[in-house]
Protein backbone atom coordinates (compact mmCIF):
# COMPACT_ATOMS: atom_id res chain seq x y z
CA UNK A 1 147.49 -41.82 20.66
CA UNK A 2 148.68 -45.13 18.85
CA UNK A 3 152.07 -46.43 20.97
CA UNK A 4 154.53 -47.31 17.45
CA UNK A 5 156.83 -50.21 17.53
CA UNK A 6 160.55 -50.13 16.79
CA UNK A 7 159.49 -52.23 13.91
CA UNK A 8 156.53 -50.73 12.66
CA UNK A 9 158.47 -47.23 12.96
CA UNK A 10 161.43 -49.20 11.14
CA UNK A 11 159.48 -50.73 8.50
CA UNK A 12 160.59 -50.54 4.85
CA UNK A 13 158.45 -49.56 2.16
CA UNK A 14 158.61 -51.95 0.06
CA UNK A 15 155.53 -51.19 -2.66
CA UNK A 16 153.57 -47.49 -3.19
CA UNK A 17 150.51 -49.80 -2.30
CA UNK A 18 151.44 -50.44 0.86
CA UNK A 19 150.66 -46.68 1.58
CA UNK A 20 148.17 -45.45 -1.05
CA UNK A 21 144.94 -46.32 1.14
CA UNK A 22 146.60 -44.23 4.00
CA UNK A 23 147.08 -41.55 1.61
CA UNK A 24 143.59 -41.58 0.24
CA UNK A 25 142.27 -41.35 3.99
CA UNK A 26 144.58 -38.44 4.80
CA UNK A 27 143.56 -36.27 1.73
CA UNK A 28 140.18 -36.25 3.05
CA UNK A 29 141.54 -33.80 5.99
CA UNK A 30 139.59 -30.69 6.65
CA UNK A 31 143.78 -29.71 7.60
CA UNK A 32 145.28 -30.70 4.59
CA UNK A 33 147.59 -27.55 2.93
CA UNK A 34 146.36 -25.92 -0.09
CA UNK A 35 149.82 -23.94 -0.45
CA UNK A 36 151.80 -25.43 1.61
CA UNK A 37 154.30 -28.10 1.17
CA UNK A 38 153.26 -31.47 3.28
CA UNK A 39 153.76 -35.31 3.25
CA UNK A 40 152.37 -37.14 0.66
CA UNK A 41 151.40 -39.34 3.79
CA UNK A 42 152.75 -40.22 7.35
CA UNK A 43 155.34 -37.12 8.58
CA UNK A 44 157.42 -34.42 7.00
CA UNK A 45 160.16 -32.51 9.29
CA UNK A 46 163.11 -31.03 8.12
CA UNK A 47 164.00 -29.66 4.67
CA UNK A 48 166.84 -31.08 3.02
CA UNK A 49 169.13 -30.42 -0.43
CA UNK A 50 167.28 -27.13 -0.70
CA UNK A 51 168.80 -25.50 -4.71
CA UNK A 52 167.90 -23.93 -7.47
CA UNK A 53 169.22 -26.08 -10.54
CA UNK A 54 168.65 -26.04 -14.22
CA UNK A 55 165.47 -23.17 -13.65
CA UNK A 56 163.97 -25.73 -11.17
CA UNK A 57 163.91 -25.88 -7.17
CA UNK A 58 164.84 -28.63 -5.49
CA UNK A 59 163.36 -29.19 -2.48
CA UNK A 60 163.21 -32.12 -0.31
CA UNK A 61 161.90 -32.93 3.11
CA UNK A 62 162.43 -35.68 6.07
CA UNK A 63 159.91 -38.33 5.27
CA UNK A 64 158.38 -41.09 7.62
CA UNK A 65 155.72 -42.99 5.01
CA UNK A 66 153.95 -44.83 8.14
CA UNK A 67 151.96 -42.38 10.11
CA UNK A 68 153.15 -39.07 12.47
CA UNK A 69 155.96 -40.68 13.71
CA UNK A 70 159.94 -40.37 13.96
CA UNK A 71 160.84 -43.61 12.44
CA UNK A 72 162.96 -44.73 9.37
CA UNK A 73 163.58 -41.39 6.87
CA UNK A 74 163.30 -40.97 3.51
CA UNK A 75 163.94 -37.87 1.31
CA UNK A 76 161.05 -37.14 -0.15
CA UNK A 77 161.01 -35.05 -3.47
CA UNK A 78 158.79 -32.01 -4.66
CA UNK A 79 160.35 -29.24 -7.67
CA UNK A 80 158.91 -25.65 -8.71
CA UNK A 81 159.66 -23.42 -11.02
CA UNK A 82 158.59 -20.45 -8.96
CA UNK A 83 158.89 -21.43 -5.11
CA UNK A 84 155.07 -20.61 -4.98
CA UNK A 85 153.21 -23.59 -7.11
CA UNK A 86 155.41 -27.44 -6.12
CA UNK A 87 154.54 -30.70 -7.33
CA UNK A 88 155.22 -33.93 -5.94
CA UNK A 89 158.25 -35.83 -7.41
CA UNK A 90 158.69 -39.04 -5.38
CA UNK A 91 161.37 -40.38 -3.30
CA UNK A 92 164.34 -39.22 -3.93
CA UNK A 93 166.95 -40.72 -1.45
CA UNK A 94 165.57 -44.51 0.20
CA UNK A 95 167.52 -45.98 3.16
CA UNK A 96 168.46 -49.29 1.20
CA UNK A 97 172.21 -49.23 1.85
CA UNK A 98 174.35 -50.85 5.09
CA UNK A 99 175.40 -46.93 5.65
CA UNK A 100 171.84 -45.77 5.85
CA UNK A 101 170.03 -48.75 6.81
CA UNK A 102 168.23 -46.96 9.43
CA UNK A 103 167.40 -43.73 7.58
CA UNK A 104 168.56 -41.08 5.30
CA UNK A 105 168.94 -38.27 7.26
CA UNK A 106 169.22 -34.35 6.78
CA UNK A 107 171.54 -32.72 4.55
CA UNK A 108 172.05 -30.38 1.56
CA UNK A 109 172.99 -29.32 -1.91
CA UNK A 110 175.21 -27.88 -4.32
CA UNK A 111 175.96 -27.54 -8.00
CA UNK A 112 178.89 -27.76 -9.97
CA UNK A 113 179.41 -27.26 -13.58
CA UNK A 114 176.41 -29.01 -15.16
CA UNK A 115 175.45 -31.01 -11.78
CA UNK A 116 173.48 -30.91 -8.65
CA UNK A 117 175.43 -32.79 -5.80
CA UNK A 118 173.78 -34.25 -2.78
CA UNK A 119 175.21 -34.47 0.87
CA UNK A 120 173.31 -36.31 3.88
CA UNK A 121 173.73 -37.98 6.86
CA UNK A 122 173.46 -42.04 6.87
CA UNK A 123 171.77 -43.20 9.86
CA UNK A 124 173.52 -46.89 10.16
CA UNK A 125 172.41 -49.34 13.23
CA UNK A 126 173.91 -52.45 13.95
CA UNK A 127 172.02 -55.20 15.66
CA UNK A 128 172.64 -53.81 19.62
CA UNK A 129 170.83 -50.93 17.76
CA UNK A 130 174.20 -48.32 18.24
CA UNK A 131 174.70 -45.43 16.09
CA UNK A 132 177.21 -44.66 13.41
CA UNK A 133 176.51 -41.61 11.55
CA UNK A 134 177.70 -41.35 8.14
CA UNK A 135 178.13 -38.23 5.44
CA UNK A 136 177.06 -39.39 2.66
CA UNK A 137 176.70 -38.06 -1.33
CA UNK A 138 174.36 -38.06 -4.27
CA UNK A 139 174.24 -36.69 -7.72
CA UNK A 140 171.08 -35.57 -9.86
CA UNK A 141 170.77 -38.00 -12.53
CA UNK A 142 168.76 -37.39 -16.21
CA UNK A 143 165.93 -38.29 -15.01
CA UNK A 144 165.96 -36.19 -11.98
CA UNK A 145 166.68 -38.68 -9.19
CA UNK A 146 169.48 -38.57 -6.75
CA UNK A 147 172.27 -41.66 -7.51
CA UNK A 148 173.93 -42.15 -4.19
CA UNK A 149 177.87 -42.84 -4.32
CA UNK A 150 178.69 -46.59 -3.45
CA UNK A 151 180.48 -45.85 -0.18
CA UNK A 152 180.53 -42.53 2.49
CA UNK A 153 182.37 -39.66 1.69
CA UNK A 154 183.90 -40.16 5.70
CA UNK A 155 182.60 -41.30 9.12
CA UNK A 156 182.18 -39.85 12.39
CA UNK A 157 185.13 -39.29 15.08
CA UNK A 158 185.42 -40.65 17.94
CA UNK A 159 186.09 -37.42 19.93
CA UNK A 160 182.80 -36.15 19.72
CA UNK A 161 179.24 -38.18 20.63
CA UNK A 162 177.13 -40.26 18.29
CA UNK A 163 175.14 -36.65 17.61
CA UNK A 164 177.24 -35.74 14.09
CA UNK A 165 174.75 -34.89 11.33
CA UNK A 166 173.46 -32.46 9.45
CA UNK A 167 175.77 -31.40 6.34
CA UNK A 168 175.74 -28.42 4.85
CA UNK A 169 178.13 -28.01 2.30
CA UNK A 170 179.09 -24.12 1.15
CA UNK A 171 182.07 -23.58 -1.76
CA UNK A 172 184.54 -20.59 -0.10
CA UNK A 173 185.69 -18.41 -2.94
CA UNK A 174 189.09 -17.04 -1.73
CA UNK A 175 190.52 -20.36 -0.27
CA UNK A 176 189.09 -22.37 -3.66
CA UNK A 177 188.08 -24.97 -1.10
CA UNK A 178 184.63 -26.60 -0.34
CA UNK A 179 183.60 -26.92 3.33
CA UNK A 180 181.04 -28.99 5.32
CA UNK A 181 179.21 -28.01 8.48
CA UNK A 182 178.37 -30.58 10.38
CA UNK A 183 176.09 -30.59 13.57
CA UNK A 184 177.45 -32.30 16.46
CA UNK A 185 178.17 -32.47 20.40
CA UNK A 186 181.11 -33.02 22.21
CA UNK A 187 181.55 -36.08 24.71
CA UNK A 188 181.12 -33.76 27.56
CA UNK A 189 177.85 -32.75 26.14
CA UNK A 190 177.78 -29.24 24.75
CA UNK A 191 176.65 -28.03 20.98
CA UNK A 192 178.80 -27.31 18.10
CA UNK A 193 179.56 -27.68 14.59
CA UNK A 194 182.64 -29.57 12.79
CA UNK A 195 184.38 -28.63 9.38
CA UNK A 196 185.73 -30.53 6.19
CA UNK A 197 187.39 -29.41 3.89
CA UNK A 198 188.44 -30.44 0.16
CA UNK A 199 189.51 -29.27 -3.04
CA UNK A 200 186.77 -31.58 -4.67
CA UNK A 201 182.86 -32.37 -4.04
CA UNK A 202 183.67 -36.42 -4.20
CA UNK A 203 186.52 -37.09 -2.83
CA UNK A 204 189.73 -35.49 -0.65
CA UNK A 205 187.67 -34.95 2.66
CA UNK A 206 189.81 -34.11 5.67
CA UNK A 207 188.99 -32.70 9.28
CA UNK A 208 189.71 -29.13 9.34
CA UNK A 209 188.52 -28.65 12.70
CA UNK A 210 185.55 -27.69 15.51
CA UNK A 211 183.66 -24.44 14.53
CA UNK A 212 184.68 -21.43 17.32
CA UNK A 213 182.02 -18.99 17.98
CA UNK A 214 183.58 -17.16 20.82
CA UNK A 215 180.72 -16.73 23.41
CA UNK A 216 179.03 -19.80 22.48
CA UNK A 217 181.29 -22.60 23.23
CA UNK A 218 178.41 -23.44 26.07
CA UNK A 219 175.04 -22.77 24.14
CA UNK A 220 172.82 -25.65 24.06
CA UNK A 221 173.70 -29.33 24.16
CA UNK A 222 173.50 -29.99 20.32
CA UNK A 223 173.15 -27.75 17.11
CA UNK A 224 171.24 -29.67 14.78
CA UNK A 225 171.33 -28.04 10.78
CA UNK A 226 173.89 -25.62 10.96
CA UNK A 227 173.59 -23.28 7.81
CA UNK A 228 175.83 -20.68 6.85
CA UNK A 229 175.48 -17.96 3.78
CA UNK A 230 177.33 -14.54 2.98
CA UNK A 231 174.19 -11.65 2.25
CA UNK A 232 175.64 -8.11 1.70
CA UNK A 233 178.94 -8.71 2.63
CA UNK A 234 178.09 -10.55 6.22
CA UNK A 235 178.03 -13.90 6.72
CA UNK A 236 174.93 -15.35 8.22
CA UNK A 237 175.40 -18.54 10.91
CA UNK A 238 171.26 -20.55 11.18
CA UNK A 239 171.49 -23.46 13.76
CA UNK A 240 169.21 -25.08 15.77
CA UNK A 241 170.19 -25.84 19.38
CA UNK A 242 168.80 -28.53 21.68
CA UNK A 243 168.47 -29.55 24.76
CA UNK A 244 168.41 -26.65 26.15
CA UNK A 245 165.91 -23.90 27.31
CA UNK A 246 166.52 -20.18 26.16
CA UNK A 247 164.98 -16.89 27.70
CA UNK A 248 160.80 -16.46 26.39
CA UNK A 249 160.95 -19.51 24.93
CA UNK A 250 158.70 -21.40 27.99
CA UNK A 251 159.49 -24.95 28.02
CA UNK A 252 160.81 -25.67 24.68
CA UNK A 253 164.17 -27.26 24.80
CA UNK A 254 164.70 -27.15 20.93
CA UNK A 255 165.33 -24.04 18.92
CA UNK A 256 166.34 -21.54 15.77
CA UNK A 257 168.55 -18.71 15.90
CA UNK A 258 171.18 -17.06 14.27
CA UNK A 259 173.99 -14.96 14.31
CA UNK A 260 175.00 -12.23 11.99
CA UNK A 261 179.35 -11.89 11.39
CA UNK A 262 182.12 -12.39 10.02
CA UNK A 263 183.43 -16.11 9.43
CA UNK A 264 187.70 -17.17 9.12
CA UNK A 265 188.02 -20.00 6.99
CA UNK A 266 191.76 -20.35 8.26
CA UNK A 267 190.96 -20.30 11.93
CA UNK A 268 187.49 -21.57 11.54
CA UNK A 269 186.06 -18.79 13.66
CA UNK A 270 182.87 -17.20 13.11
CA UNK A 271 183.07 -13.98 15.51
CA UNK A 272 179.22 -12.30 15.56
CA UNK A 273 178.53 -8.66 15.70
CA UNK A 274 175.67 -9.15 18.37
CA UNK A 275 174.04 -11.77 20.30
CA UNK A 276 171.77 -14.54 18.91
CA UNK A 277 168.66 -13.67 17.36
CA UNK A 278 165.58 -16.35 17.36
CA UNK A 279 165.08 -16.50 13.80
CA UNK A 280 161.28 -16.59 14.11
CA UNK A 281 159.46 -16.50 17.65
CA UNK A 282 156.52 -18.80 16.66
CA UNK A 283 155.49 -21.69 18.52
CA UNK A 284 156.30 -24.30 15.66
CA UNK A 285 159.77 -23.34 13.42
CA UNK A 286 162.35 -25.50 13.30
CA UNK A 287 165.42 -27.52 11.03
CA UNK A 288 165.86 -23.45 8.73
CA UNK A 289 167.44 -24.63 5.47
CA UNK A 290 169.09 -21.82 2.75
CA UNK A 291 168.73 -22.24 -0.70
CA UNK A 292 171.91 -23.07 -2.67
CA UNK A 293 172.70 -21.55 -5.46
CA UNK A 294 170.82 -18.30 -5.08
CA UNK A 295 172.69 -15.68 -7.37
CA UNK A 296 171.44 -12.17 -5.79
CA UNK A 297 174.26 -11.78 -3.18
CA UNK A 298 171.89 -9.52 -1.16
CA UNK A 299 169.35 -11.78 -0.16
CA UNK A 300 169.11 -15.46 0.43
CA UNK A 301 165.81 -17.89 0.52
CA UNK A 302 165.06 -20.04 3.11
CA UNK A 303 162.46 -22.84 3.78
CA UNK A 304 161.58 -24.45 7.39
CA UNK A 305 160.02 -27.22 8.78
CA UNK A 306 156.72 -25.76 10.91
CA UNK A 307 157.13 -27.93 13.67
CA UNK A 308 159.20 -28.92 16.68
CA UNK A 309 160.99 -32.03 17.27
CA UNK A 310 159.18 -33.78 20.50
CA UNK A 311 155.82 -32.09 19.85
CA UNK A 312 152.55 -33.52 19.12
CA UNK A 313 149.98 -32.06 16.71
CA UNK A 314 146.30 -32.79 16.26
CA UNK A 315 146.61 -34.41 13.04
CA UNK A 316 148.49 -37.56 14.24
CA UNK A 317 145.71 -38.98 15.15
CA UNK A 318 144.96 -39.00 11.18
CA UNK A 319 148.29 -41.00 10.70
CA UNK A 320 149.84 -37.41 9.30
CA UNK A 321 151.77 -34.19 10.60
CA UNK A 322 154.11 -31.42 9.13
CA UNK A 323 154.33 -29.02 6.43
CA UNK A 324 156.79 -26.45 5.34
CA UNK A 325 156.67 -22.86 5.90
CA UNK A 326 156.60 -20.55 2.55
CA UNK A 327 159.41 -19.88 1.09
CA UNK A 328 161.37 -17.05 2.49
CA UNK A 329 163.43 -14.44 1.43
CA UNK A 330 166.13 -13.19 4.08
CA UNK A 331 168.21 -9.31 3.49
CA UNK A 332 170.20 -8.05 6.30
CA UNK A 333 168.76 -4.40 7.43
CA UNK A 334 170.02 -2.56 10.70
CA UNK A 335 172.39 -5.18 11.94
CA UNK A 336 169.27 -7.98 11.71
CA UNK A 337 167.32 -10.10 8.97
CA UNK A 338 164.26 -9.33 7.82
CA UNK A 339 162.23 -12.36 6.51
CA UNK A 340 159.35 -11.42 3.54
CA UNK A 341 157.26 -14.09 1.61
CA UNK A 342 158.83 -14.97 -1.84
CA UNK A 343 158.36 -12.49 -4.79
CA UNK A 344 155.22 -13.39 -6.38
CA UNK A 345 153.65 -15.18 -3.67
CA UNK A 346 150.95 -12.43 -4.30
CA UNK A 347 150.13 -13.93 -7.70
CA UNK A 348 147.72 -16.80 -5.56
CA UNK A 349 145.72 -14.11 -4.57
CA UNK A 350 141.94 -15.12 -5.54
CA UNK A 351 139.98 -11.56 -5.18
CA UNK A 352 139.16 -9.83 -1.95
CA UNK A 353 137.33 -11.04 0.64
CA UNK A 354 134.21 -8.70 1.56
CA UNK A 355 132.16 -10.90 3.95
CA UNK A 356 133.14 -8.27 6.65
CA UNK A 357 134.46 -9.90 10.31
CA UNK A 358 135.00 -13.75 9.12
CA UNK A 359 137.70 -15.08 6.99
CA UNK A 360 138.34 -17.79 4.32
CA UNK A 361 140.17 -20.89 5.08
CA UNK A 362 143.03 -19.87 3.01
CA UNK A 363 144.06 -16.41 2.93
CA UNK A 364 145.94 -13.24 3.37
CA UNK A 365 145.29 -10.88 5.68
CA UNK A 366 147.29 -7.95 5.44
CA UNK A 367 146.81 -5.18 8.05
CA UNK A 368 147.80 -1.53 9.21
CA UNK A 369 147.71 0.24 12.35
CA UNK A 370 147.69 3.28 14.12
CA UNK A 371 149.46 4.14 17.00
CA UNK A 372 148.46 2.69 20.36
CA UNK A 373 147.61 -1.06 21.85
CA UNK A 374 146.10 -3.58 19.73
CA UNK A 375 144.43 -6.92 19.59
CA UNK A 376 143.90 -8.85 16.82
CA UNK A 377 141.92 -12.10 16.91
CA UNK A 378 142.17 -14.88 14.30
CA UNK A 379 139.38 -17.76 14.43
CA UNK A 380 137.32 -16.30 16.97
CA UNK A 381 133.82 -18.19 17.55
CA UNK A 382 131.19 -15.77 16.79
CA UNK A 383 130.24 -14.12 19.64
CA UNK A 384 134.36 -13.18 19.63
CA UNK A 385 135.88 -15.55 22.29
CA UNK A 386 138.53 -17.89 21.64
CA UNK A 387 140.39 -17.86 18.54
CA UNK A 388 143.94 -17.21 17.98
CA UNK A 389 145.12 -13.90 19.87
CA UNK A 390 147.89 -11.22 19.27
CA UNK A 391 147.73 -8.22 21.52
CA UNK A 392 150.15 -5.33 20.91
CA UNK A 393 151.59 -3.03 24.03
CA UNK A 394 152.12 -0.18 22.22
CA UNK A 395 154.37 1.05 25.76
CA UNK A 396 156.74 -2.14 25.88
CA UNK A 397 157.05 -2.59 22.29
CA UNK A 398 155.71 -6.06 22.99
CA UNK A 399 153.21 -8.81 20.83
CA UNK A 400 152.03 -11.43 23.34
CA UNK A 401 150.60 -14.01 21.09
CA UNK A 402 147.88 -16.45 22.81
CA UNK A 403 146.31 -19.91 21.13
CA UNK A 404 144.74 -20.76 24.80
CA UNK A 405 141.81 -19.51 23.17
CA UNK A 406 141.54 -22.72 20.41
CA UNK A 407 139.26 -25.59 20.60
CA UNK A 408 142.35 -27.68 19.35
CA UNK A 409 144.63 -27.32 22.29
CA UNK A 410 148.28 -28.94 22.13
CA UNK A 411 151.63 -28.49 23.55
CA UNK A 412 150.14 -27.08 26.26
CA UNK A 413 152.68 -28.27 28.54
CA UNK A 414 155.67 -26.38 26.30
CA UNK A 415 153.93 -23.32 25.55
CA UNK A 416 150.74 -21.81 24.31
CA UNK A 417 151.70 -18.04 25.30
CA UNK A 418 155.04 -16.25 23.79
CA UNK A 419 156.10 -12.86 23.23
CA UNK A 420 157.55 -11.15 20.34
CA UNK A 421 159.34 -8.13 21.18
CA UNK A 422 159.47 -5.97 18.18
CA UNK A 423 162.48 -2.73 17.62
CA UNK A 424 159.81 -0.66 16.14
CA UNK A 425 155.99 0.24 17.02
CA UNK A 426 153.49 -1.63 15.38
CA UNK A 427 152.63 -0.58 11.88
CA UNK A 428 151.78 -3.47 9.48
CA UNK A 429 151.18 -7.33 9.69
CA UNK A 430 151.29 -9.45 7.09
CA UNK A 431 149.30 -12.74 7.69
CA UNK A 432 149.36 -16.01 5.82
CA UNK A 433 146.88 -18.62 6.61
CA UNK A 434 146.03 -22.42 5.45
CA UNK A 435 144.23 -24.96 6.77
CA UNK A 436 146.46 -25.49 9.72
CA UNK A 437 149.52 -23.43 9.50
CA UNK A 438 149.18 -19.34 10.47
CA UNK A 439 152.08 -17.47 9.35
CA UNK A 440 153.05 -13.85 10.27
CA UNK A 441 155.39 -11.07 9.29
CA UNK A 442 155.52 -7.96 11.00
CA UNK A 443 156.79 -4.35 10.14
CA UNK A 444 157.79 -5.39 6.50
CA UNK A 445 159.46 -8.48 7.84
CA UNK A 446 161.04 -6.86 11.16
CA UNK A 447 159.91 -9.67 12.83
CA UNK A 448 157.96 -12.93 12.05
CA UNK A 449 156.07 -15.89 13.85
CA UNK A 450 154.46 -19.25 12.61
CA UNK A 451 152.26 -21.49 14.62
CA UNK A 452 150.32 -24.47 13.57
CA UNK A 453 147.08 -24.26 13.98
CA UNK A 454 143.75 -26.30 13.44
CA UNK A 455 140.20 -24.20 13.63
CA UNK A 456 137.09 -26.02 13.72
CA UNK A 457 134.15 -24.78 11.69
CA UNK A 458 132.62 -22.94 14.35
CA UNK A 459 136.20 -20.47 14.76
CA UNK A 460 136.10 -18.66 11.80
CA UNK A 461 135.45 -14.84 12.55
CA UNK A 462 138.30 -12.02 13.13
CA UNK A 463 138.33 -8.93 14.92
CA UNK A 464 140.58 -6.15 15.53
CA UNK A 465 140.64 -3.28 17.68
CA UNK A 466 139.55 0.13 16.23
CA UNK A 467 142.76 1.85 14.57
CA UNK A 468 143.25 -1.80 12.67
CA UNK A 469 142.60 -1.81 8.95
CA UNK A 470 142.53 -5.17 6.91
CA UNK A 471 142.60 -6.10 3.68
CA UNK A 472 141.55 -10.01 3.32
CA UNK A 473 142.44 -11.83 0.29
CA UNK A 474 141.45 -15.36 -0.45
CA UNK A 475 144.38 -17.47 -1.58
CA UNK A 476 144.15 -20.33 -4.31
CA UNK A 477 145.90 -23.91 -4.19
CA UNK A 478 149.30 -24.18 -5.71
CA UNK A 479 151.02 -27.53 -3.91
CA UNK A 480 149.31 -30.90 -5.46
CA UNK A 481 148.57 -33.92 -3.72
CA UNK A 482 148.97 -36.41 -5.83
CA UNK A 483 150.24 -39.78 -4.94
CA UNK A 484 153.42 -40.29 -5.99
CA UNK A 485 156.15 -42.48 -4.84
């Protein structure tokens, strides 16, 4: 595995040339997405200014042009007009100013009137390489590109660490006040979120104070992308903690959960109605990101980063890594969220698949069962060992899933085994596979789990125990690939 430089990590792009022979290599990856979202080259991780504007989603994503690598960070922009089919639009926030010299970091996205506003973190350096962490703003300009403001909407304080990112701005009807979440950790090292507050998007920021979550003031040593959104009356609180390890999650010390309340915008409380929930128990989900401006106050949509800060995937070693999950829609049901594929999604269906016990490259697999255990292998070799395995305990109400079984083993020192507990017996799975993502919802969306994964030509059969039926459906391309910059 290559050993990066500060400086070759740190590198400005200074010309799409520099990159378009490292893009033209990558495409030729038996892994590359065909409905996916992914990097035009080098690394994708976190989704950022996440809205629905005008008819179009916005979507953007961490970018690092160079290779698989945490380096300097770009937003990186791709639109739809359906959340199912994207297109690549080019970069849409560069790190060319003395705020974000070292990278544009996560954030999010509102609109206003007859504009879509922009809110990120600048990742400054100065030459002893220490950190100052700016929030930053952007509008949506004519021609679709995000004009940053000339100077930082405020800076970090001193009371807390260097670890202050992340905004998410939300607009609080009753107080007629905007807010910003911001992730951070206090100096004696624990997780938490800050608030701003103003009357305006631009200007009038103030410190309103540290987020309380009574219960939590000790969970994990950072929260990185705090999210918040009201569904059905409750408000929903996504974070991501790190640096810490949490009960079935093996060694992993970086996380997504959430919490389902109520949240006091004049004593900045969010008090839950239950304990924290991992938002999805897969080995590779990370950096959740709600859509703004969603209008259905029932249900919100949600795109994630399928990957894990830390991690290594097989694809570095093709100078590339990272995708997006599908887009997501989230409705609170018995106290919990239940996560189902966009509406439509079904529309890339490409006829059924009838060669019986092996399945396409891209597909849907969408299965029933009866009561009892289960196991149900994905990308099984073809005398059936190996592959991708899920087996159901019908008695503990329990999914184990295994990738042990893959040629293409990774992580393995984090985890390759995790359970998924599920409230009710098993009765459907809904499966969502690409060329090196696997994506699964369970009981209409009870529970879910995504993994990356990268089968070799030789793991391509499923089986499933007897009480299993399956309906296979082959899916068609509907992200492009084009080079753009």
């Amino acid at each position: 595995m290559k050993e990066w430089t500060r400086e070759e990590r740190y590198r400005v792009l200074q010309s799409p040339e520099e990159i378009r022979d490292l893009h033209d290599r990558i495409a030729q990856s038996p892994y590359r997405q065909a409905y996916h979202v992914q990097p035009v080259t080098g690394l994708s991780s976190d989704p950022n200014g996440f809205a629905l504007y005008d008819g179009v989603w916005h979507l953007f994503y961490q970018w690092c042009p160079w290779g698989a690598v945490h380096g300097l960070k770009y937003w990186y922009h791709v639109s739809s007009k359906d959340l199912i089919t994207w297109k690549n639009e080019g970069i849409g926030l560069a790190p060319d100013c003395e705020y974000d010299n070292k990278g544009t970091h996560s954030g999010s996205a509102i609109s206003d009137g007859d504009q879509l506003y922009f809110f990120y973190t600048g990742n400054h350096r100065d030459e002893n390489w220490i950190r100052t962490p700016y929030t930053c703003a952007a509008i949506l300009n004519e021609e679709g590109k995000p004009v940053k403001l000339d100077k930082p909407l405020f800076g970090p304080r001193s009371d807390y660490s260097e670890h202050q990112r992340d905004p998410k701005i939300v607009w609080n009807e009753e107080k007629k006040k905007y807010f910003i979440f911001i992730g951070a950790q206090t100096l004696d090292l624990k997780g938490t979120a800050l608030i701003y507050e103003s009357e305006h998007l631009l200007d009038g920021w103030k410190f309103a104070g540290q987020l309380r979550v009574p219960g939590y003031e000790e969970f994990g040593g950072m929260w990185e992308c705090p999210c918040i959104q009201r569904i059905s009356g409750k408000d929903v609180l996504i974070f991501s903690p790190q640096y810490t390890k949490l009960p079935g999650r093996g060694e992993s010390t970086n996380h997504n959960v959430y919490l389902i309340g109520q949240m006091d915008y004049d004593t900045l409380t969010f008090t839950p109605e239950g304990e924290f929930r991992y938002l999805d128990y897969g080995f590779d989900f990370y950096a959740a990101q709600l859509a703004a401006n969603v209008t259905e106050n029932d249900k919100a949509v949600m795109i994630t980063w399928i990957g894990l800060p830390d991690n290594h995937y097989p694809t570095e070693e093709e100078d590339w890594e990272g995708s997006m999950t599908l887009a997501r829609e989230l409705r609170i049901r018995n106290g919990r969220l239940y996560q189902t594929p966009v509406t439509g999604i079904e529309q890339l269906r490409d006829g059924e698949w009838t060669e019986s016990g092996t399945i396409p490259e891209c597909c849907e697999a969408d299965l029933t069962f009866a009561p009892g255990d289960h196991e149900i292998v994905f990308f099984a070799k073809e005398d059936g060992s190996g592959g991708f395995r899920i087996r159901y305990d019908d008695s503990a109400g329990i999914c184990t899933v295994d990738r042990t079984g893959m040629n293409k083993r990774f992580n393995q020192k984090v985890f390759e085994v995790l359970e998924m507990p599920l409230e009710s017996p098993l009765k459907t799975m809904r499966v969502f596979i690409d060329r090196s993502s696997i994506e699964i919802f369970v009981n209409e969306g009870e529970e879910t789990f995504t993994s990356h994964v990268y089968p070799e030509a030789e793991e391509r059969y499923f089986t499933c125990t007897e009480g299993c039926g399956a309906k296979v459906f082959r899916l068609k391309p509907s992200v492009t690939d084009d080079f753009v910059i």
